[in-house]
C-alpha atoms as a PDB file:
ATOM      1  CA  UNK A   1       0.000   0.000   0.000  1.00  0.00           C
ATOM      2  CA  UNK A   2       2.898   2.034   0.813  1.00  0.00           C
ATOM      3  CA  UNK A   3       4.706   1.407  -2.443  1.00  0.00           C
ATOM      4  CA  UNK A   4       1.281   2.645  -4.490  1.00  0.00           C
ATOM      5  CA  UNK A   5       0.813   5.489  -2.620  1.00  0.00           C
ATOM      6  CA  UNK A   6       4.486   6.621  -3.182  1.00  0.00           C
ATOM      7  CA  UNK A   7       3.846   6.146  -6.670  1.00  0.00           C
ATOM      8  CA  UNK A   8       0.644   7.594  -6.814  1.00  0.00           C
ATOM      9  CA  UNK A   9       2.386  10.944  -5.189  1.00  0.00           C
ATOM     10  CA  UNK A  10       5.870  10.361  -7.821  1.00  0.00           C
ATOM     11  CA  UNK A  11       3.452  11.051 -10.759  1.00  0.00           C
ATOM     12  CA  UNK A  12       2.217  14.000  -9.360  1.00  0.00           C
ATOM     13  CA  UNK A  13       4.618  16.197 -10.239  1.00  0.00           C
ATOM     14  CA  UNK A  14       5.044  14.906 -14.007  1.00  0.00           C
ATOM     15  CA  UNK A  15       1.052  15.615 -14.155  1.00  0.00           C
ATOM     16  CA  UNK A  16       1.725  18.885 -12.985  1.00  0.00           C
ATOM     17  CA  UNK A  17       4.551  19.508 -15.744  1.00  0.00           C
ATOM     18  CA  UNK A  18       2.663  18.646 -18.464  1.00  0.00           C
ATOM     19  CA  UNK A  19      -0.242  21.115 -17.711  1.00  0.00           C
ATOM     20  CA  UNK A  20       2.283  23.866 -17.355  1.00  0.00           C
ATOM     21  CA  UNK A  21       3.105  23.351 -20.722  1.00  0.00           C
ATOM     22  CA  UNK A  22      -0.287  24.384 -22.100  1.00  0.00           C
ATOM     23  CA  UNK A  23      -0.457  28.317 -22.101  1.00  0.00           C
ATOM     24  CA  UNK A  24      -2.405  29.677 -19.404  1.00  0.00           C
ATOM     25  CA  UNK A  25      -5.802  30.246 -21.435  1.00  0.00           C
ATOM     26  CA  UNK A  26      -5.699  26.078 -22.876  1.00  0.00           C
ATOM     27  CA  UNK A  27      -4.505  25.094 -19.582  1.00  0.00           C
ATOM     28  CA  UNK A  28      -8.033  26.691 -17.942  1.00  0.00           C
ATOM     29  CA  UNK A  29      -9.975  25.532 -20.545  1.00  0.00           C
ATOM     30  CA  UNK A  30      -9.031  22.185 -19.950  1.00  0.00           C
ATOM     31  CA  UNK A  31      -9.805  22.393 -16.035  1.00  0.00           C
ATOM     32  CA  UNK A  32     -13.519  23.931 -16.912  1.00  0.00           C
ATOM     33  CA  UNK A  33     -13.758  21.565 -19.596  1.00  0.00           C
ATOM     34  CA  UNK A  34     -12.975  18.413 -16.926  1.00  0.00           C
ATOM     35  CA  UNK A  35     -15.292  20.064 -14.544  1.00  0.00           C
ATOM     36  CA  UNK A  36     -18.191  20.401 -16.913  1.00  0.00           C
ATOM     37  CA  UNK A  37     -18.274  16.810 -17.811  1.00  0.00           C
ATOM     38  CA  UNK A  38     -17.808  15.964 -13.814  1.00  0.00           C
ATOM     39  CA  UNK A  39     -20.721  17.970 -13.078  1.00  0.00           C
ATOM     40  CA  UNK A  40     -22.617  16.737 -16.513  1.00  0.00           C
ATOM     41  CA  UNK A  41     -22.461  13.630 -15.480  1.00  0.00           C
ATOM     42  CA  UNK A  42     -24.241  14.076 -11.765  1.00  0.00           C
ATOM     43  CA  UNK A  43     -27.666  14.013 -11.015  1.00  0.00           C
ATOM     44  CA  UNK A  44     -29.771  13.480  -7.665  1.00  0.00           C
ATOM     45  CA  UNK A  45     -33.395  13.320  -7.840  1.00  0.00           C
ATOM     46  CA  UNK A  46     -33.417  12.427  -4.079  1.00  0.00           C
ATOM     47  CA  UNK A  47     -31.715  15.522  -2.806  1.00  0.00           C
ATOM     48  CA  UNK A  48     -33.117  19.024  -4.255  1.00  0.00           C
ATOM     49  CA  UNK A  49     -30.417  20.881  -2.446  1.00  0.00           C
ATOM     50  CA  UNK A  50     -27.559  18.926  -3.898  1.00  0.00           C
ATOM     51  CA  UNK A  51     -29.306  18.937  -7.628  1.00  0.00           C
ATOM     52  CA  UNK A  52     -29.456  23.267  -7.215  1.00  0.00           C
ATOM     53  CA  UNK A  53     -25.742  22.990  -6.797  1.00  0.00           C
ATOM     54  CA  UNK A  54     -25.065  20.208  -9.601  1.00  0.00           C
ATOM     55  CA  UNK A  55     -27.143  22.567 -12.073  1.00  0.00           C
ATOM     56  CA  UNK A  56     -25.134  25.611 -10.660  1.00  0.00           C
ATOM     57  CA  UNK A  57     -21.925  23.909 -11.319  1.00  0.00           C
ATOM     58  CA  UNK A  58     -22.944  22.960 -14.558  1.00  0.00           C
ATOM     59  CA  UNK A  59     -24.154  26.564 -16.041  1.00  0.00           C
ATOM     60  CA  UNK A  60     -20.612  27.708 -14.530  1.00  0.00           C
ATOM     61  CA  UNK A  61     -17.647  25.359 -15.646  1.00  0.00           C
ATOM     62  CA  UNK A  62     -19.800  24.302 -19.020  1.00  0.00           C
ATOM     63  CA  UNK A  63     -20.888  27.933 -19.790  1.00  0.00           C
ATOM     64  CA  UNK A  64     -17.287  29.209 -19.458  1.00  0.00           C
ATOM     65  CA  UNK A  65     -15.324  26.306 -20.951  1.00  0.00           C
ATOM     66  CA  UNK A  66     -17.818  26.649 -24.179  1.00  0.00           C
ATOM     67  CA  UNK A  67     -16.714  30.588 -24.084  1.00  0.00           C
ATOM     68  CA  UNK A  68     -12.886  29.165 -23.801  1.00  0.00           C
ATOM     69  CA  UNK A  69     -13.168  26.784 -26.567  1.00  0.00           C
ATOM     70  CA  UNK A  70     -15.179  29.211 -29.027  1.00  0.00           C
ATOM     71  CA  UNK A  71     -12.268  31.964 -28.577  1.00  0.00           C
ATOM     72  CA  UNK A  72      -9.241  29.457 -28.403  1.00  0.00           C
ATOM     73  CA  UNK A  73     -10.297  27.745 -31.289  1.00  0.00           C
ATOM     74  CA  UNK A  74      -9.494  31.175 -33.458  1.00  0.00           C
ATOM     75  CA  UNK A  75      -6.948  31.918 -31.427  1.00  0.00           C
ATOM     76  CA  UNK A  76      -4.757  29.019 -31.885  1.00  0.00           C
ATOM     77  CA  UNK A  77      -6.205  27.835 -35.354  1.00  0.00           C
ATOM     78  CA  UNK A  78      -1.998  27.924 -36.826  1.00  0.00           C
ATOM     79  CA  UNK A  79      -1.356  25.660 -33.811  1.00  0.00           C
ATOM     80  CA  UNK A  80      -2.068  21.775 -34.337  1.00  0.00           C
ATOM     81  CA  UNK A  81      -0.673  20.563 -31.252  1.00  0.00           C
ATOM     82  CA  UNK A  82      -2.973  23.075 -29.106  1.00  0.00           C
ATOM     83  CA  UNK A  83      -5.947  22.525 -31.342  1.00  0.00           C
ATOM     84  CA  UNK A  84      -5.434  18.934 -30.861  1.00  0.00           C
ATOM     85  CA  UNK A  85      -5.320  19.646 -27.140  1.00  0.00           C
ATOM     86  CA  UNK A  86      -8.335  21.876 -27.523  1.00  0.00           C
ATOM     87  CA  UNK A  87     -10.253  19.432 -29.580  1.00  0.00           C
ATOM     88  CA  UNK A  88     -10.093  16.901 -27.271  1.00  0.00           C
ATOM     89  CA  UNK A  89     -11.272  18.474 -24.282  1.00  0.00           C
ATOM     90  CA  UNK A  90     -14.113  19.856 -26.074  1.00  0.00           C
ATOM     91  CA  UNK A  91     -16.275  16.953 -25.032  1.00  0.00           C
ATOM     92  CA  UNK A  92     -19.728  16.676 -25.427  1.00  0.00           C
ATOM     93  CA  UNK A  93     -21.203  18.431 -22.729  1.00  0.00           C
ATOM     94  CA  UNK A  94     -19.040  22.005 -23.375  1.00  0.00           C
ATOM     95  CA  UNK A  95     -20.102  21.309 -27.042  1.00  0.00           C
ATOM     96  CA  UNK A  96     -23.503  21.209 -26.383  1.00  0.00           C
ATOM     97  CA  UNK A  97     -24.375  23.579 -23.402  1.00  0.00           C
ATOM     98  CA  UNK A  98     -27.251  25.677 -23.387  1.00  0.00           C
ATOM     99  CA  UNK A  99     -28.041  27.709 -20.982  1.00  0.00           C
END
């Protein structure tokens, strides 16, 4: 247990390091991007409270990572690397957000 858990904390850093790489603007859209498809993916018809703060989360991280990938797009069309990056972290649910 010992030996994963040291592991598990080793590869921290090299996660780390390879978001750094991404400018700051990709690098954002990928965390709003991850959260929007975390929060997509929720629902809890047995708890009102919890379901308020699901959609709330949802209409934030989707409604700003669909802003993101709209802009960065453009803005790093010359770039295949970042587009690739861009592409896919555009999933599904910042693609089709409505608000």
């Amino acid at each position: 247990m010992k030996l994963v858990l040291a592991f598990m904390l080793g590869c921290v850093p090299l996660l780390a390091g390879a978001q750094e790489k991404l400018p700051q603007d990709v690098a954002k859209f990928v965390e709003n991007a991850q959260m929007c498809e975390h929060f997509a993916g929720e629902w809890d018809d047995n708890d009102k409270a919890r379901q308020r703060e699901i959609t709330q989360a949802v209409a934030s991280s989707c409604g700003q990572a669909q802003k993101q990938w709209k802009r960065l797009r453009v803005k790093y069309a010359g770039q295949p690397k970042l587009q690739q990056v861009i592409a896919e972290n555009a999933n599904d649910a910042v693609r089709s957000f409505r608000k």
